[in-house]
Structures are given as C-alpha cells and as structure tokens.
N, C-alpha and C. Protein backbone atom coordinates (compact mmCIF):
# COMPACT_ATOMS: atom_id res chain seq x y z
N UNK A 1 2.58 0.99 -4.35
CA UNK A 1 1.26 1.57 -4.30
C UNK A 1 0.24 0.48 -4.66
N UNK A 2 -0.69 0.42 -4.05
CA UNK A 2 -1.74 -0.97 -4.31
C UNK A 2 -2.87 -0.49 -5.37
N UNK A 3 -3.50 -1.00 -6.11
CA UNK A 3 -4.26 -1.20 -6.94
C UNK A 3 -5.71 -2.00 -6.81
N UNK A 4 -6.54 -1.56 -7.68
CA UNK A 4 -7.83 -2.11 -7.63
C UNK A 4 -8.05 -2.75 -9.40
N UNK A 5 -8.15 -3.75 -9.30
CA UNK A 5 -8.64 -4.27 -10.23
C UNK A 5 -9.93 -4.47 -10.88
N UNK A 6 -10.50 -4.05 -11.99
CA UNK A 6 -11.50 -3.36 -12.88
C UNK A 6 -11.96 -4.21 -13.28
N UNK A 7 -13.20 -4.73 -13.34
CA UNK A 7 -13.31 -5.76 -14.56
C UNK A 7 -14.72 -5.39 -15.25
N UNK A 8 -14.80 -4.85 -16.40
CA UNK A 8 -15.93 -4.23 -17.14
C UNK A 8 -16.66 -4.90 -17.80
N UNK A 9 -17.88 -5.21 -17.54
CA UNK A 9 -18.54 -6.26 -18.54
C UNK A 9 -19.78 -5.50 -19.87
N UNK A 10 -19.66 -5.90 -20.87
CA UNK A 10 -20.21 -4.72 -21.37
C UNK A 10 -21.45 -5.69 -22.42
N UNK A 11 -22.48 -5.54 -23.02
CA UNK A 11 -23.57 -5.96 -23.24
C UNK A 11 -23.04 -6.28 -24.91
N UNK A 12 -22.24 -5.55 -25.65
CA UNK A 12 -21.98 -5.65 -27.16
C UNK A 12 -20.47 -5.41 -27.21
N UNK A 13 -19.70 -6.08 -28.11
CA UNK A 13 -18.31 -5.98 -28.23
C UNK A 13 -18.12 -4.59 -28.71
N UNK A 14 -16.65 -3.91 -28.42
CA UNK A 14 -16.18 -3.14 -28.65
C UNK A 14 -15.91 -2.72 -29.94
N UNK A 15 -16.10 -1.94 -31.20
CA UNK A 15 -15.38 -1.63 -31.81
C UNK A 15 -13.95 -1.49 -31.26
N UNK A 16 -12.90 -1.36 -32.53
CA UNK A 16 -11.99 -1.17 -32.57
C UNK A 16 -11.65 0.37 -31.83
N UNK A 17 -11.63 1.30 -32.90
CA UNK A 17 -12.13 2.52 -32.61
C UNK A 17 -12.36 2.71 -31.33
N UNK A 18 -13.69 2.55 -30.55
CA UNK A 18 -14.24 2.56 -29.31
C UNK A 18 -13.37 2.11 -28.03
N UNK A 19 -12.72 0.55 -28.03
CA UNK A 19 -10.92 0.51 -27.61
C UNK A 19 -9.93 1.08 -27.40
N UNK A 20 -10.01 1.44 -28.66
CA UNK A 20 -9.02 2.40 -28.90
C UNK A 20 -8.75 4.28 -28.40
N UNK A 21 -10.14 4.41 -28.29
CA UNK A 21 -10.67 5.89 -27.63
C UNK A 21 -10.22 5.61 -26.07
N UNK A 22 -11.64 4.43 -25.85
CA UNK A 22 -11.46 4.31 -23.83
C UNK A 22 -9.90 3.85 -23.62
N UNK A 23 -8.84 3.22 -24.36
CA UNK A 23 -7.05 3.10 -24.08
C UNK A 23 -6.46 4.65 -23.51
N UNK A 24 -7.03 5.03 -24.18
CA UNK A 24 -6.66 6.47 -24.07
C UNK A 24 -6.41 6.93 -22.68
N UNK A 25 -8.02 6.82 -22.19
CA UNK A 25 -8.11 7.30 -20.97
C UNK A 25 -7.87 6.31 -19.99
N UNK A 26 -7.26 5.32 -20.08
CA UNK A 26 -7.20 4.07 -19.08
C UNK A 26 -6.78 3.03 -19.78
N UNK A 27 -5.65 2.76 -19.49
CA UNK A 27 -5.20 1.31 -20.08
C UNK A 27 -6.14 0.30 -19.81
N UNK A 28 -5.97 -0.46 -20.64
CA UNK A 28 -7.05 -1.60 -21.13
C UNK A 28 -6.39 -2.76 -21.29
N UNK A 29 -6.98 -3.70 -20.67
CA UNK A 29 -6.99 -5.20 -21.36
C UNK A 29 -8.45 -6.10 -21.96
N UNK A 30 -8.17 -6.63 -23.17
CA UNK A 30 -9.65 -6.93 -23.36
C UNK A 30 -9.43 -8.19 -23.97
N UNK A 31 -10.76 -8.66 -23.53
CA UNK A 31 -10.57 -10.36 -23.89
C UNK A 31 -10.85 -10.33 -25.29
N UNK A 32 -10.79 -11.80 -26.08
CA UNK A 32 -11.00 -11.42 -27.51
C UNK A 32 -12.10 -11.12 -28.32
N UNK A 33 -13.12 -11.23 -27.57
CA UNK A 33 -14.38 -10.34 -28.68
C UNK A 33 -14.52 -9.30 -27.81
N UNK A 34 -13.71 -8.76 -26.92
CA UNK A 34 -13.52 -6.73 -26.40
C UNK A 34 -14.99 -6.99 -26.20
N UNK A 35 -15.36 -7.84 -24.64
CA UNK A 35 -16.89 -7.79 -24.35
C UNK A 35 -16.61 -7.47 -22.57
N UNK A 36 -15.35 -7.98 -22.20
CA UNK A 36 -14.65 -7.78 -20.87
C UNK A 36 -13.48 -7.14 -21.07
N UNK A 37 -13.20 -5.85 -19.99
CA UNK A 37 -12.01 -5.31 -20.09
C UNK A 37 -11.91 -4.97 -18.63
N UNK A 38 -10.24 -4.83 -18.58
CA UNK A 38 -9.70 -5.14 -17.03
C UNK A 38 -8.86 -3.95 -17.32
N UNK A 39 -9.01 -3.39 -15.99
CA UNK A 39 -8.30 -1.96 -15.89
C UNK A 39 -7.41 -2.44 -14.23
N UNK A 40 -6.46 -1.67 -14.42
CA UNK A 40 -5.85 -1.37 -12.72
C UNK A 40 -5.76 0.24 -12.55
N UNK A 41 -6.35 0.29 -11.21
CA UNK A 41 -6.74 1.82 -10.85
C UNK A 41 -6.06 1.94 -9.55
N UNK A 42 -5.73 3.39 -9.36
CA UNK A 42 -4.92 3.01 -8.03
C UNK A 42 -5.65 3.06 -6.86
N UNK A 43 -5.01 2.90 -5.69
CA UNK A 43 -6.04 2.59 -4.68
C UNK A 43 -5.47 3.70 -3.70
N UNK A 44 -6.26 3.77 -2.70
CA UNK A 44 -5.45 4.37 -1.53
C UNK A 44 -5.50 3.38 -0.03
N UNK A 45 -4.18 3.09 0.50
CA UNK A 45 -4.28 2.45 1.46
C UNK A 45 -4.64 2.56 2.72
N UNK A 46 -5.67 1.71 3.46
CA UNK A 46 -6.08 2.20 4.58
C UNK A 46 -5.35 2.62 5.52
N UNK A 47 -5.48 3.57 6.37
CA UNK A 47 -4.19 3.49 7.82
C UNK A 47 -4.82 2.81 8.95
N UNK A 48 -3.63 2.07 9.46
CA UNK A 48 -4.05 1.23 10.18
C UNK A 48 -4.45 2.02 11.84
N UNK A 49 -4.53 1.50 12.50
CA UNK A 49 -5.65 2.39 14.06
C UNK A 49 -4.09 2.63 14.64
N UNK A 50 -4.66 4.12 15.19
CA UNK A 50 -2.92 4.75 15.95
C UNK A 50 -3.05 3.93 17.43
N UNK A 51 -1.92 3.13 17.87
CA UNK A 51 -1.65 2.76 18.54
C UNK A 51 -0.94 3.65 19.99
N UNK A 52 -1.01 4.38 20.78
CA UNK A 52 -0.62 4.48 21.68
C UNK A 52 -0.06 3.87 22.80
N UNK A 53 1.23 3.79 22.96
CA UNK A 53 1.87 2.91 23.90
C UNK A 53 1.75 3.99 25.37
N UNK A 54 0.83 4.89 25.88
CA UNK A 54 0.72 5.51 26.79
C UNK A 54 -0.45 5.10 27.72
N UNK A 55 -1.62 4.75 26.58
CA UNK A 55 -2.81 3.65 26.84
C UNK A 55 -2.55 2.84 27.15
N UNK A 56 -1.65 2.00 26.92
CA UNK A 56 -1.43 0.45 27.63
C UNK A 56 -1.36 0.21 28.60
C-alpha cells in the first residue's frame, strides 16, 4: 500500500505532553526541538487508463 509522507512545520516546539497527545492520533517522528514532525499517511493509488484491446 503506498504512502504519503507528512512533514509538519510548526512555529514553537512541542511540549512533551502535546507529542505525546498528537502520537496518539498519528504516529510521529520529531526532530529534536519537536519543531518538525513527519507522519506517513496512507495513500490511495491511482488506476491506471482501461486499456481496450478491441480499440486497437
């Protein structure tokens, strides 16, 4: 299943606490002053165009 990669930029570091809440709802990675955090979300994949071999 493919994924979209998150990258959150946020104006003031994270409390702990505050981390620890948004983990909850979404795994988290956070750099070390928790000012950027990277999520993977899932994606849905495009379908590719139906090909008809009757058209050809």
């Amino acid at each position: 299943m493919p994924h979209h990669a998150l990258e959150i930029l946020l104006t003031r570091p994270l409390t702990q606490a505050e981390l620890h809440h948004a983990a909850h709802t979404v795994p988290l990675a956070a750099n070390h002053d928790a000012t950027r955090l990277m999520a993977l979300w899932p994606a849905k994949t495009p379908t590719a165009p139906h090909t008809d071999c009757a058209d050809a």
